[in-house]
PDB file of N, CA and C in Angstrom:
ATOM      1  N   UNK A   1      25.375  28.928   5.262  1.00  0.00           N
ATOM      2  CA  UNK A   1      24.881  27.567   5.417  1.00  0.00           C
ATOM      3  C   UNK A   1      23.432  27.449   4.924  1.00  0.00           C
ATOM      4  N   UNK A   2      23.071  28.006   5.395  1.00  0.00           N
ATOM      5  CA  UNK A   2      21.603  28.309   4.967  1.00  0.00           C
ATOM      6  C   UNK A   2      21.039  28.626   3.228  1.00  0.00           C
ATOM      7  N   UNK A   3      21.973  29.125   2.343  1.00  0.00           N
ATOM      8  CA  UNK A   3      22.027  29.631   1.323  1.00  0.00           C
ATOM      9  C   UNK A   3      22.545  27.726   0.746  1.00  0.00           C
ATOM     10  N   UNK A   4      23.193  27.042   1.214  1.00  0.00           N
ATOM     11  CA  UNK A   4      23.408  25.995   0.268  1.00  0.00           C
ATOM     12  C   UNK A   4      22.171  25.061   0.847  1.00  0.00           C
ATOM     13  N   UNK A   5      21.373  25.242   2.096  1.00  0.00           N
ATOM     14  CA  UNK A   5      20.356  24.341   2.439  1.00  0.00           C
ATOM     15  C   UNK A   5      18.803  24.470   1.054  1.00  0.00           C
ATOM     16  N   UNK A   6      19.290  26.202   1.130  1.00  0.00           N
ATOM     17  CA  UNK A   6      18.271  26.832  -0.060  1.00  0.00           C
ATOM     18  C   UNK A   6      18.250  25.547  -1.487  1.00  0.00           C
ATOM     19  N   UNK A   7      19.474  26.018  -1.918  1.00  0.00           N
ATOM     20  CA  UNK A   7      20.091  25.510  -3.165  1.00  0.00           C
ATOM     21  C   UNK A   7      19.783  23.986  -3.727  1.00  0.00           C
ATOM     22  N   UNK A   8      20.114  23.790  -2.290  1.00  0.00           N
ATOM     23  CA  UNK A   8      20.240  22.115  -2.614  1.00  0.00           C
ATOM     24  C   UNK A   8      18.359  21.583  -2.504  1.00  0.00           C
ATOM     25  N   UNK A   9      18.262  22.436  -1.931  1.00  0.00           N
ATOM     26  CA  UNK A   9      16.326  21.914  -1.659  1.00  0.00           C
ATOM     27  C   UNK A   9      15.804  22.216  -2.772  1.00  0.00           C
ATOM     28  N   UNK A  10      15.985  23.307  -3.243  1.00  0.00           N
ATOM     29  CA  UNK A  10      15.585  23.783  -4.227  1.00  0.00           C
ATOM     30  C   UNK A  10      16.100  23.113  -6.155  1.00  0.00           C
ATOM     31  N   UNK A  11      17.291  21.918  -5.992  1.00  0.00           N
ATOM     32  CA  UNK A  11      17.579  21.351  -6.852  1.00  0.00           C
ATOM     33  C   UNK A  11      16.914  19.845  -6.793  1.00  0.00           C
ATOM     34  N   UNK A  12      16.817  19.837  -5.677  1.00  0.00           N
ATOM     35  CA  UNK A  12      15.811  18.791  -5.145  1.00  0.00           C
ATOM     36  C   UNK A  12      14.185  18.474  -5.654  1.00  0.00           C
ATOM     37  N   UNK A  13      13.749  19.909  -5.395  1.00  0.00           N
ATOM     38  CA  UNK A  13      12.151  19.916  -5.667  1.00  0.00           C
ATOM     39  C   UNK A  13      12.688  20.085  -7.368  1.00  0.00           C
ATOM     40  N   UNK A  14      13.208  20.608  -7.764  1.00  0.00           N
ATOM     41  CA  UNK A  14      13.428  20.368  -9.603  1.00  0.00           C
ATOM     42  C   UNK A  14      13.810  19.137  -9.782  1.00  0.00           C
ATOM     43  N   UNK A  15      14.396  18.170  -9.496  1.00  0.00           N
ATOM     44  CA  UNK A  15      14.541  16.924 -10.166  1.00  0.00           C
ATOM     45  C   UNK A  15      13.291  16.107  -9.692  1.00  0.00           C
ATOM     46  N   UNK A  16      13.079  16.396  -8.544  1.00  0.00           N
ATOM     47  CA  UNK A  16      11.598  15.513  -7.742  1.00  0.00           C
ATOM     48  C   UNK A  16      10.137  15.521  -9.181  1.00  0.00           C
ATOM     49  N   UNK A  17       9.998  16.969  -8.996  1.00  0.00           N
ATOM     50  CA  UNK A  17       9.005  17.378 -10.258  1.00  0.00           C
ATOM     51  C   UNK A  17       9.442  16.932 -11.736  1.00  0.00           C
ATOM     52  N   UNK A  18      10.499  16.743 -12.112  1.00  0.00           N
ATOM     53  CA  UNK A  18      10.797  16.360 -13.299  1.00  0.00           C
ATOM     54  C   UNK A  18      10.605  15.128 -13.405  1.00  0.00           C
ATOM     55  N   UNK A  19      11.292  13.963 -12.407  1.00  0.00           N
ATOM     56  CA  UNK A  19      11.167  12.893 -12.133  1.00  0.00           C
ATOM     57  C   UNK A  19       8.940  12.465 -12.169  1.00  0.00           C
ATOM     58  N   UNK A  20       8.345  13.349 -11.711  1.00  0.00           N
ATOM     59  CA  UNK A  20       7.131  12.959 -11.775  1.00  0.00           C
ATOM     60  C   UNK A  20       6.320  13.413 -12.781  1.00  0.00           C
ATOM     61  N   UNK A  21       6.950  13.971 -13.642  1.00  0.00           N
ATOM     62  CA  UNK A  21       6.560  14.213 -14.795  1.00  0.00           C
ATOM     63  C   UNK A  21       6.986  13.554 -15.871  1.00  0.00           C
ATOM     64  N   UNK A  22       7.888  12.757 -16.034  1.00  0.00           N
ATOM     65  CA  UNK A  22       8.714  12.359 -16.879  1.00  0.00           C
ATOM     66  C   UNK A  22       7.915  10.520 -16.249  1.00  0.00           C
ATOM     67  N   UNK A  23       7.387  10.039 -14.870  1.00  0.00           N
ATOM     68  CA  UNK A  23       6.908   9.118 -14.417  1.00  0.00           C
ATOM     69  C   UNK A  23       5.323   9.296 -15.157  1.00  0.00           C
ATOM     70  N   UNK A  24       4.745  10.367 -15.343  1.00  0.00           N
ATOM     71  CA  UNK A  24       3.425  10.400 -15.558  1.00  0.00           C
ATOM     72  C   UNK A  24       3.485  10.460 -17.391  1.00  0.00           C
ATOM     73  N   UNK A  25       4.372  10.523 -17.944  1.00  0.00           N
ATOM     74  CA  UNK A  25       4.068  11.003 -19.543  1.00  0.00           C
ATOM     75  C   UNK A  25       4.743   8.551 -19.462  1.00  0.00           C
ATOM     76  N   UNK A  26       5.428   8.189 -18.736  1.00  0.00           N
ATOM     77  CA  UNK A  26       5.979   6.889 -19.330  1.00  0.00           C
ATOM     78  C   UNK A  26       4.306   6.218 -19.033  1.00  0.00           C
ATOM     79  N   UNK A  27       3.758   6.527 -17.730  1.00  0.00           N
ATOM     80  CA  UNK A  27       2.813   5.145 -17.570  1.00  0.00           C
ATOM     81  C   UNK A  27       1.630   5.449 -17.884  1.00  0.00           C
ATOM     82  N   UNK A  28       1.178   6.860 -19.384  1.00  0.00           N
ATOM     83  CA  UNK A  28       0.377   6.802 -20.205  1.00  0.00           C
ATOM     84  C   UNK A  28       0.025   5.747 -20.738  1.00  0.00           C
ATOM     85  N   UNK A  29       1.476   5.470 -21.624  1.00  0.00           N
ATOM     86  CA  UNK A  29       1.065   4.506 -22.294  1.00  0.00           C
ATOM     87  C   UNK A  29       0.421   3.152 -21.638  1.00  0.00           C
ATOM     88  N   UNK A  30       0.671   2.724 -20.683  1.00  0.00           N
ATOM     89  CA  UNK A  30       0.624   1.695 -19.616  1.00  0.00           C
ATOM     90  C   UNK A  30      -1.120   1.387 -19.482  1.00  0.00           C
ATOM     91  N   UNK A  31      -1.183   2.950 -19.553  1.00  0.00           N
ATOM     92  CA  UNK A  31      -2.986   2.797 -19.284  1.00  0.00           C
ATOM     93  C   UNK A  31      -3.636   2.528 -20.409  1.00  0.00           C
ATOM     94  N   UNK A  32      -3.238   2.470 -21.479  1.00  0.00           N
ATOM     95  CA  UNK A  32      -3.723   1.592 -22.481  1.00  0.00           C
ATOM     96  C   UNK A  32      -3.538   0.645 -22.999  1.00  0.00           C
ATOM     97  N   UNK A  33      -2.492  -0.487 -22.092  1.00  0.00           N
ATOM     98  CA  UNK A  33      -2.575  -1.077 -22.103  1.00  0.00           C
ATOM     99  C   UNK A  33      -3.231  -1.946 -21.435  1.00  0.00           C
ATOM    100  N   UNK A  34      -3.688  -1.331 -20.411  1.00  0.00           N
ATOM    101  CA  UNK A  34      -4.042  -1.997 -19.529  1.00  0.00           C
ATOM    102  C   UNK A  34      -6.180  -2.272 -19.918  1.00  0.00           C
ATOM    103  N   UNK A  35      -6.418  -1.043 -20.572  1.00  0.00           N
ATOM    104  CA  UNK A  35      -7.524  -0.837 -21.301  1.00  0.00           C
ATOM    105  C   UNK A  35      -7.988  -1.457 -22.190  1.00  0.00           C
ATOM    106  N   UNK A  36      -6.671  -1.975 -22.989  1.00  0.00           N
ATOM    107  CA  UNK A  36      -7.487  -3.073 -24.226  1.00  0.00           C
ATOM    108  C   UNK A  36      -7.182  -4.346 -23.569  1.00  0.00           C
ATOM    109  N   UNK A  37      -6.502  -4.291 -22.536  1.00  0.00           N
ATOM    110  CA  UNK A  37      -6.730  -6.114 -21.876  1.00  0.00           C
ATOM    111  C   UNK A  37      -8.159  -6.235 -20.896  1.00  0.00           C
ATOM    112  N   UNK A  38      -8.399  -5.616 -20.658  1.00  0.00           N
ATOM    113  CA  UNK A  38     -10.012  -4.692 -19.838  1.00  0.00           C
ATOM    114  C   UNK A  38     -10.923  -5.244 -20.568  1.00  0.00           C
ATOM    115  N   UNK A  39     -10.981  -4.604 -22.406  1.00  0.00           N
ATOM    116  CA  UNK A  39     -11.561  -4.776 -22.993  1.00  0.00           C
ATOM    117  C   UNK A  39     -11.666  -6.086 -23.497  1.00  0.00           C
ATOM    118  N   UNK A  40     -10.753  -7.125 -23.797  1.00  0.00           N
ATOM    119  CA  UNK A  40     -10.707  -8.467 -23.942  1.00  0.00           C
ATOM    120  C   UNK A  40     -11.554  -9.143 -23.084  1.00  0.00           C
ATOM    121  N   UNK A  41     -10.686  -8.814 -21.823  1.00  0.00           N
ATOM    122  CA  UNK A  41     -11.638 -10.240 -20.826  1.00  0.00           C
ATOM    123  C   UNK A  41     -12.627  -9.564 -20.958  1.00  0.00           C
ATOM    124  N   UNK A  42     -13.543  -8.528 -20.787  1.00  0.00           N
ATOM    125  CA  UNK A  42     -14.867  -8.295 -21.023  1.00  0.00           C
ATOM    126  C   UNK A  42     -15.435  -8.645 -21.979  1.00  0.00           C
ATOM    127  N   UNK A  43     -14.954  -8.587 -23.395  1.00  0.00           N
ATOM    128  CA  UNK A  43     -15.526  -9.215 -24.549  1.00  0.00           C
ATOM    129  C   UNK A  43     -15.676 -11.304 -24.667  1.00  0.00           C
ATOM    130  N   UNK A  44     -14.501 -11.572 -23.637  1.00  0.00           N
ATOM    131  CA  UNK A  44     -14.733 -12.855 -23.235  1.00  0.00           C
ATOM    132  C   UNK A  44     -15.606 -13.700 -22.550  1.00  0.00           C
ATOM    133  N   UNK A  45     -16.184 -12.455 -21.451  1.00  0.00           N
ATOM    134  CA  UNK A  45     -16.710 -12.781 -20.610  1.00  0.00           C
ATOM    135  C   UNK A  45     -18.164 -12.980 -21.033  1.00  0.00           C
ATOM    136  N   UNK A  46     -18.043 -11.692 -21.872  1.00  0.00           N
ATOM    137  CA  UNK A  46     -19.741 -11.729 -22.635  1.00  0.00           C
ATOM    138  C   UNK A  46     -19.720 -12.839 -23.199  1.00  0.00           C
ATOM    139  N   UNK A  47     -18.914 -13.318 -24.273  1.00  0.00           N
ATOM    140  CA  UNK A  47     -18.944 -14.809 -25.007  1.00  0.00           C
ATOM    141  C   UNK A  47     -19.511 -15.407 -24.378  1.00  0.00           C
ATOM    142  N   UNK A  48     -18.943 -15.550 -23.375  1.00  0.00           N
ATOM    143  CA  UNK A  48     -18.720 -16.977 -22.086  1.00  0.00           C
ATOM    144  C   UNK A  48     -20.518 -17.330 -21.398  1.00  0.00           C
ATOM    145  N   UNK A  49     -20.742 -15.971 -21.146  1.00  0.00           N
ATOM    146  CA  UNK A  49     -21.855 -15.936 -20.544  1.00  0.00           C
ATOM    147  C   UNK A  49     -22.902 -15.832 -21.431  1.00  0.00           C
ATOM    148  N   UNK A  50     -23.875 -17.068 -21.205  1.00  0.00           N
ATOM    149  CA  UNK A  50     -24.875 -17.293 -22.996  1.00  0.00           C
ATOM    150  C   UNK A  50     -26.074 -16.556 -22.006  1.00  0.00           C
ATOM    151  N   UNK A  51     -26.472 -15.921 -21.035  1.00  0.00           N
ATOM    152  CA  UNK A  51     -27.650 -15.637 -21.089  1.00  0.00           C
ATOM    153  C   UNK A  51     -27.355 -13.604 -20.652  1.00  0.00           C
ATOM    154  N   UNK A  52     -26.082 -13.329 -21.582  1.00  0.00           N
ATOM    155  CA  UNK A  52     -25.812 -12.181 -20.741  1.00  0.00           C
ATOM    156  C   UNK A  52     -27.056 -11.271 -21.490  1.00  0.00           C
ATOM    157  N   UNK A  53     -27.619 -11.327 -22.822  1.00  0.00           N
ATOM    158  CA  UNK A  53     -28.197 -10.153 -23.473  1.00  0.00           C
ATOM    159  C   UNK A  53     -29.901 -10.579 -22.584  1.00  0.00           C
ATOM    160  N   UNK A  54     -30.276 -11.380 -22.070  1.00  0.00           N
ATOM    161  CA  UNK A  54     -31.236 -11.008 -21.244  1.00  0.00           C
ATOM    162  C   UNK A  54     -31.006 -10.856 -19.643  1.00  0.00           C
ATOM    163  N   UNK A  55     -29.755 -10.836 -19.539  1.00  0.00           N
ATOM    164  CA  UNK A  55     -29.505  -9.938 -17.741  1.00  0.00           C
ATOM    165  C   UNK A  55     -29.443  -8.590 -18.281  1.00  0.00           C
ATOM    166  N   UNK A  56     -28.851  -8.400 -19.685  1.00  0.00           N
ATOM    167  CA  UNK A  56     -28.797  -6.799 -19.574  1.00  0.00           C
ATOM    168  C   UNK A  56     -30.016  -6.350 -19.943  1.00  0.00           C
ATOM    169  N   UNK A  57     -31.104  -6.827 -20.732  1.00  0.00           N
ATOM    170  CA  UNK A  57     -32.718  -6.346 -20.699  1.00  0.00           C
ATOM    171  C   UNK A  57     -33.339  -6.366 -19.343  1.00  0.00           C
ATOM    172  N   UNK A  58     -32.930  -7.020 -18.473  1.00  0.00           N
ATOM    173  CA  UNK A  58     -33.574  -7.436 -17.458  1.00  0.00           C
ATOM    174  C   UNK A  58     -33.197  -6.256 -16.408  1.00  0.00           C
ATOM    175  N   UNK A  59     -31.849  -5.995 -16.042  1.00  0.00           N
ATOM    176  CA  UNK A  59     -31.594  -5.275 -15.063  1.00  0.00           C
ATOM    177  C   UNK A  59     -30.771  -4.333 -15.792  1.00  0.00           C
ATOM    178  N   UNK A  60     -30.288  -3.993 -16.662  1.00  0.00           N
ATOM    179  CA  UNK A  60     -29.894  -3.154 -17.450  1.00  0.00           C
ATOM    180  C   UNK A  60     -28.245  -3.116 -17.006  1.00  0.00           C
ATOM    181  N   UNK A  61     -27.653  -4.074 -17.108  1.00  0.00           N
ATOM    182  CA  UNK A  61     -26.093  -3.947 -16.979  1.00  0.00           C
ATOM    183  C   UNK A  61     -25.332  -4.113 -18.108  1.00  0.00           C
ATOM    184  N   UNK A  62     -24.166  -3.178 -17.985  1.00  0.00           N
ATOM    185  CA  UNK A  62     -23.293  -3.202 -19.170  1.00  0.00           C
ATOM    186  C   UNK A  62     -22.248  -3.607 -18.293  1.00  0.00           C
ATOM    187  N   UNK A  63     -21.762  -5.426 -18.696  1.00  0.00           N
ATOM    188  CA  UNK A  63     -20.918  -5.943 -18.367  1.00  0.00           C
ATOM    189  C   UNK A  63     -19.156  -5.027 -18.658  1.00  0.00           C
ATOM    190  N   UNK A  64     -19.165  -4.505 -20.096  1.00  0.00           N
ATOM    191  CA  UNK A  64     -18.539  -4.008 -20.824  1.00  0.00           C
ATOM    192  C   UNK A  64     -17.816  -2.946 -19.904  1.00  0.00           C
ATOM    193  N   UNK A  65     -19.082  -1.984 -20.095  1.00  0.00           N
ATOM    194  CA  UNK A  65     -18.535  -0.705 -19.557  1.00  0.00           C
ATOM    195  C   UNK A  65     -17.970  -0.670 -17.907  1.00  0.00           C
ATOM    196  N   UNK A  66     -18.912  -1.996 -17.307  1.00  0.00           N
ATOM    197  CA  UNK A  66     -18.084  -1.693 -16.078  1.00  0.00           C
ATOM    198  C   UNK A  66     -16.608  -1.932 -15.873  1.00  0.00           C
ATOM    199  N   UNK A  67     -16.660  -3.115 -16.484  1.00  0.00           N
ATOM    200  CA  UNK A  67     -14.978  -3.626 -16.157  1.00  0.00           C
ATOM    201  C   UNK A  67     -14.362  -2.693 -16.890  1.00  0.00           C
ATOM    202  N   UNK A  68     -14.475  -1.377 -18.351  1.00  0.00           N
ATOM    203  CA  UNK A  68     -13.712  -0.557 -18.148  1.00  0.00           C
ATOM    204  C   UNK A  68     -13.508   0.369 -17.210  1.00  0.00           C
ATOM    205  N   UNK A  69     -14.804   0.898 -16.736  1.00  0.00           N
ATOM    206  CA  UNK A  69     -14.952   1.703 -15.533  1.00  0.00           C
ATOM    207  C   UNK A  69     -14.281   1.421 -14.494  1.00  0.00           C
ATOM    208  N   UNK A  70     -13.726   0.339 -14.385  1.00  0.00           N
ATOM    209  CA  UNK A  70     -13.193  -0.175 -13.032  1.00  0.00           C
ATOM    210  C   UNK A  70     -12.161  -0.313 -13.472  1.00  0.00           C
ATOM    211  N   UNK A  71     -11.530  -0.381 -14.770  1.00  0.00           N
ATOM    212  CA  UNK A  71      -9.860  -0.669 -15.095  1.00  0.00           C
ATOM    213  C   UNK A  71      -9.511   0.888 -15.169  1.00  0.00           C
ATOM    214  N   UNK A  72     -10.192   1.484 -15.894  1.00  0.00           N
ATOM    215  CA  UNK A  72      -9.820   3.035 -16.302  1.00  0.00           C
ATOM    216  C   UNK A  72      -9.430   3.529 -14.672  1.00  0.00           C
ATOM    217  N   UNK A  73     -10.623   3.338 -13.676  1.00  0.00           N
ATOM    218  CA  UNK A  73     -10.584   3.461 -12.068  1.00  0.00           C
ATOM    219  C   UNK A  73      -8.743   3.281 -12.053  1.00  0.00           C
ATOM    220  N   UNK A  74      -8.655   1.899 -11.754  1.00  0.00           N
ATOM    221  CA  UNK A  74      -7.829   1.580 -11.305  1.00  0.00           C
ATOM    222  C   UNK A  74      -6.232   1.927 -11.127  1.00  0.00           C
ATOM    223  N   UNK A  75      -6.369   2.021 -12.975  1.00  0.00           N
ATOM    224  CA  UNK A  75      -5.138   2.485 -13.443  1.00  0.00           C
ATOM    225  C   UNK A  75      -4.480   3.928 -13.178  1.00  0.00           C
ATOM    226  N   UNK A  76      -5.720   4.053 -12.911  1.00  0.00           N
ATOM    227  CA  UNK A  76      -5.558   6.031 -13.032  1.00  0.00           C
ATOM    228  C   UNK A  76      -4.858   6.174 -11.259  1.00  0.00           C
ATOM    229  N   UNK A  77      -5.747   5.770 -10.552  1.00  0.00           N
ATOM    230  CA  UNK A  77      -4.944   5.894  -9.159  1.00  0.00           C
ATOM    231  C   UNK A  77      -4.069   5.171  -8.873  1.00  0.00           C
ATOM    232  N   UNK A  78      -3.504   4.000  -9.405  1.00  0.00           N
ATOM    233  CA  UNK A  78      -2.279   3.433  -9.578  1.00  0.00           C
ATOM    234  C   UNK A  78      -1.400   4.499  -9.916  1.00  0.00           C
ATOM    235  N   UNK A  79      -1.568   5.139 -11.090  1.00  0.00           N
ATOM    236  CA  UNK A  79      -0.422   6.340 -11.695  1.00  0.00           C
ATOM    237  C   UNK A  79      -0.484   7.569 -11.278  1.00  0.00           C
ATOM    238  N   UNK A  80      -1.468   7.814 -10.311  1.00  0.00           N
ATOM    239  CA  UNK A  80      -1.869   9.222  -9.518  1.00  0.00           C
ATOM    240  C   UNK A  80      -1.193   9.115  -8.360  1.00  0.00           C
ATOM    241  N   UNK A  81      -1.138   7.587  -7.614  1.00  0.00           N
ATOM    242  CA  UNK A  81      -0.272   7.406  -6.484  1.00  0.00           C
ATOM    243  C   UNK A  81       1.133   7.310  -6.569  1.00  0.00           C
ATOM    244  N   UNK A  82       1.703   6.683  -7.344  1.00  0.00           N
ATOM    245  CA  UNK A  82       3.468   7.642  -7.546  1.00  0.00           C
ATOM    246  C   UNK A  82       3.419   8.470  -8.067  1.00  0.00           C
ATOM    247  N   UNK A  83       2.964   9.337  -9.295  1.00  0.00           N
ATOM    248  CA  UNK A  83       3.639  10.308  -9.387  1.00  0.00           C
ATOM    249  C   UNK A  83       2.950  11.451  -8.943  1.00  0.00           C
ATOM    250  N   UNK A  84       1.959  11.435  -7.764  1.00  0.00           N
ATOM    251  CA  UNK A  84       1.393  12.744  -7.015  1.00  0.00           C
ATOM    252  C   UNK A  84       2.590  12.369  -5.322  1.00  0.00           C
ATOM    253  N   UNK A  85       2.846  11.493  -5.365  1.00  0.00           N
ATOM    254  CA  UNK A  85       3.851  11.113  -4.345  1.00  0.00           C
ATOM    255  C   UNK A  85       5.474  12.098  -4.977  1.00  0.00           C
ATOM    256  N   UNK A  86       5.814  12.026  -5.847  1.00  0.00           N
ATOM    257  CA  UNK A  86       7.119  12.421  -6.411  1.00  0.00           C
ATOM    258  C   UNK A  86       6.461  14.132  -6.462  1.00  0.00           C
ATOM    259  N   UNK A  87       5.338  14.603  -6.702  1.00  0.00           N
ATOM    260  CA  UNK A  87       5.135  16.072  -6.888  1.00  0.00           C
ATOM    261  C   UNK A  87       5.131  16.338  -5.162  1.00  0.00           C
ATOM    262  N   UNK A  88       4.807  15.666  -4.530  1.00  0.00           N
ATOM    263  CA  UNK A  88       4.498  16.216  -2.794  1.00  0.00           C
ATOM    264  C   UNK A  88       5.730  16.062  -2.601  1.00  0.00           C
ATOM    265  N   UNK A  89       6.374  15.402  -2.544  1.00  0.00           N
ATOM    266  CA  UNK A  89       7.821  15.680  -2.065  1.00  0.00           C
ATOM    267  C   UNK A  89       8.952  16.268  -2.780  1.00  0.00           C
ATOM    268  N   UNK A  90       8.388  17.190  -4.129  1.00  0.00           N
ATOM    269  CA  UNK A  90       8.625  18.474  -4.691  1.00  0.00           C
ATOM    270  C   UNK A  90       8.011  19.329  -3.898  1.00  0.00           C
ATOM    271  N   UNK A  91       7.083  19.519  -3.306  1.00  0.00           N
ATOM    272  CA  UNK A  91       6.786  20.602  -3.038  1.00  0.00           C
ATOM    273  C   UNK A  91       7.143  20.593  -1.674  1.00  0.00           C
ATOM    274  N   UNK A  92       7.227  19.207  -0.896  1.00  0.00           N
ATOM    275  CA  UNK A  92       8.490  19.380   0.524  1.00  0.00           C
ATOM    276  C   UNK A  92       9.513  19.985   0.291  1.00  0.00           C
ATOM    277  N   UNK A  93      10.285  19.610  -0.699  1.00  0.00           N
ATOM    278  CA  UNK A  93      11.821  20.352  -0.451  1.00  0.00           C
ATOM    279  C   UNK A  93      11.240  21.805  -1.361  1.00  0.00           C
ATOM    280  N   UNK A  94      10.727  22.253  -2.227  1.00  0.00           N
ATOM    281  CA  UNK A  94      10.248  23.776  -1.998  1.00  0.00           C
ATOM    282  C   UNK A  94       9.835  24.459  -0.865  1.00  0.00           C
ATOM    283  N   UNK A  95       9.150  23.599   0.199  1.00  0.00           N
ATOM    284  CA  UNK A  95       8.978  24.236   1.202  1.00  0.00           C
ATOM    285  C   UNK A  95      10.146  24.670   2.166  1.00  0.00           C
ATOM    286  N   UNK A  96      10.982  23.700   2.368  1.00  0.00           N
ATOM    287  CA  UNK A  96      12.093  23.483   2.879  1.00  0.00           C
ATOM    288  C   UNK A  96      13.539  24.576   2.640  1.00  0.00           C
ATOM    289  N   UNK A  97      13.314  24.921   0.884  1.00  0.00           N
ATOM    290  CA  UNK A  97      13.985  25.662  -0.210  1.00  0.00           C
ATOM    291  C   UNK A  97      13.424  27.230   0.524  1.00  0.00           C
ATOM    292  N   UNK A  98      12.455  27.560   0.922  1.00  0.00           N
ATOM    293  CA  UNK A  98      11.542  28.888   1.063  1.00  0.00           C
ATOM    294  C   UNK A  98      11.616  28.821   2.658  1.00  0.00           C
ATOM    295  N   UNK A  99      11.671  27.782   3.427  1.00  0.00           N
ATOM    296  CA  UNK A  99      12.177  27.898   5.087  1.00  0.00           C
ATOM    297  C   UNK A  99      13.791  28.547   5.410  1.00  0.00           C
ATOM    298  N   UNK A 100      14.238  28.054   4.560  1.00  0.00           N
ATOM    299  CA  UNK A 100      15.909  27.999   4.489  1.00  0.00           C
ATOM    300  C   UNK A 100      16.021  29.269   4.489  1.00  0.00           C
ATOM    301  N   UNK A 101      15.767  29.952   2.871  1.00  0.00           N
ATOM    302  CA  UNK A 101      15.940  31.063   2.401  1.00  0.00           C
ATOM    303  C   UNK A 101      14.936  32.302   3.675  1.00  0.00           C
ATOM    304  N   UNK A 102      14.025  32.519   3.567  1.00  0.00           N
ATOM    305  CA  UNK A 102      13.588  33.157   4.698  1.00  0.00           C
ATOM    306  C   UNK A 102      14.625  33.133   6.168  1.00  0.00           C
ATOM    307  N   UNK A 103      14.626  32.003   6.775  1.00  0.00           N
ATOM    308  CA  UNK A 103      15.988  32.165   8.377  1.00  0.00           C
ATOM    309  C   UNK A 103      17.095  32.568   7.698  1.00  0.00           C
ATOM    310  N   UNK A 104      17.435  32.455   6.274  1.00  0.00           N
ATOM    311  CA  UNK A 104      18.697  33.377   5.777  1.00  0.00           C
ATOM    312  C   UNK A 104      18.409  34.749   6.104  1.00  0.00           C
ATOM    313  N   UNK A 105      17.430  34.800   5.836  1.00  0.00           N
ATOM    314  CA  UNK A 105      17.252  36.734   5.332  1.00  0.00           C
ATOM    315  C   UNK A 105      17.000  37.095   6.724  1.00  0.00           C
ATOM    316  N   UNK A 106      16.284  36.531   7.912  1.00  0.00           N
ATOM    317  CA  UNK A 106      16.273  36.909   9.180  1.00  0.00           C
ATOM    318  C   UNK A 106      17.552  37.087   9.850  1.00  0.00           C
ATOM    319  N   UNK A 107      18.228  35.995  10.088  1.00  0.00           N
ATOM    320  CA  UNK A 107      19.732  35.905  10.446  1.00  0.00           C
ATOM    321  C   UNK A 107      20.398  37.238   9.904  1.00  0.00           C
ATOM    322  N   UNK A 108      20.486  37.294   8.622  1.00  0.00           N
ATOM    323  CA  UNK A 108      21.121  38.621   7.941  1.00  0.00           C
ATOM    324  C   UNK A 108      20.461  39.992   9.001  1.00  0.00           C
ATOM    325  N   UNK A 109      19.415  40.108   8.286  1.00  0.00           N
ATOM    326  CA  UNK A 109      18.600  41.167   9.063  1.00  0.00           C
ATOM    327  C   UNK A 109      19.017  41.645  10.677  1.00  0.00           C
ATOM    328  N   UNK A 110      19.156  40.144  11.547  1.00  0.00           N
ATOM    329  CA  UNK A 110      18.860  40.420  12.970  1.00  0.00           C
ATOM    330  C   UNK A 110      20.822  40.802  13.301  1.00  0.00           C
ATOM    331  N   UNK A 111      21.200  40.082  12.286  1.00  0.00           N
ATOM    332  CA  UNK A 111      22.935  40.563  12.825  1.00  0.00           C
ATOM    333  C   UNK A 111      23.608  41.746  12.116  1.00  0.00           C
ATOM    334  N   UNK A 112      22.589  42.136  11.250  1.00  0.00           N
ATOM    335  CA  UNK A 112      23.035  43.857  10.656  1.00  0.00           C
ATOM    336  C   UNK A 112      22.126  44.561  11.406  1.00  0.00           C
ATOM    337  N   UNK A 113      21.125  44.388  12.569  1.00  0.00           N
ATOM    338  CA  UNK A 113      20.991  45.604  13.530  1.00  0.00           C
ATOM    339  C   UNK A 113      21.256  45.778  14.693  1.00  0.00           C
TER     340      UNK A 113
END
């Protein structure tokens, strides 16, 4: 019993990890998209705003770079939070896969002495 609890946990944490790898290579692309729309409204915003080149002499802000800084932010832990979610619960059922298998080998052990 224990040997198919192994098995099956252990086919588990392989599709889990594949699944979050195969989640992290799709919503690459995603983050660049999301980067050149970042970059738009920021380039809009500068338009928009006629006194932005003396706020940035003045206090030294790069309208620009923040709103990428804050999209690049965003996106990244958006796509860090599912698919570091799909690797932890790979590495649950590995744990689970390595609990199993171990009370196998005890069980064996304690009823062959």
């Amino acid at each position: 019993m224990t040997d198919h609890v192994a098995w099956v946990s252990l086919v588990a944490a392989a599709l889990l990890f594949l699944l979050g790898m195969a989640d992290t290579a799709l919503s690459w692309h995603t983050t660049q998209t999301a980067k050149k729309a970042v970059a738009n409204a920021a380039a809009i915003a500068k338009e928009n705003n006629k006194s932005s080149t003396t706020l940035e002499q003045q206090s030294a802000i790069d309208y620009k770079g923040s709103w990428e800084a804050l999209a690049s932010l965003a996106t990244a832990l958006k796509d860090l939070d599912r698919s570091s979610r799909l690797f932890v619960l790979s590495l649950a059922f590995l744990a689970v896969a390595a609990v199993a298998a171990g009370t196998g080998d005890i069980a064996t052990a304690v009823s062959s002495a």
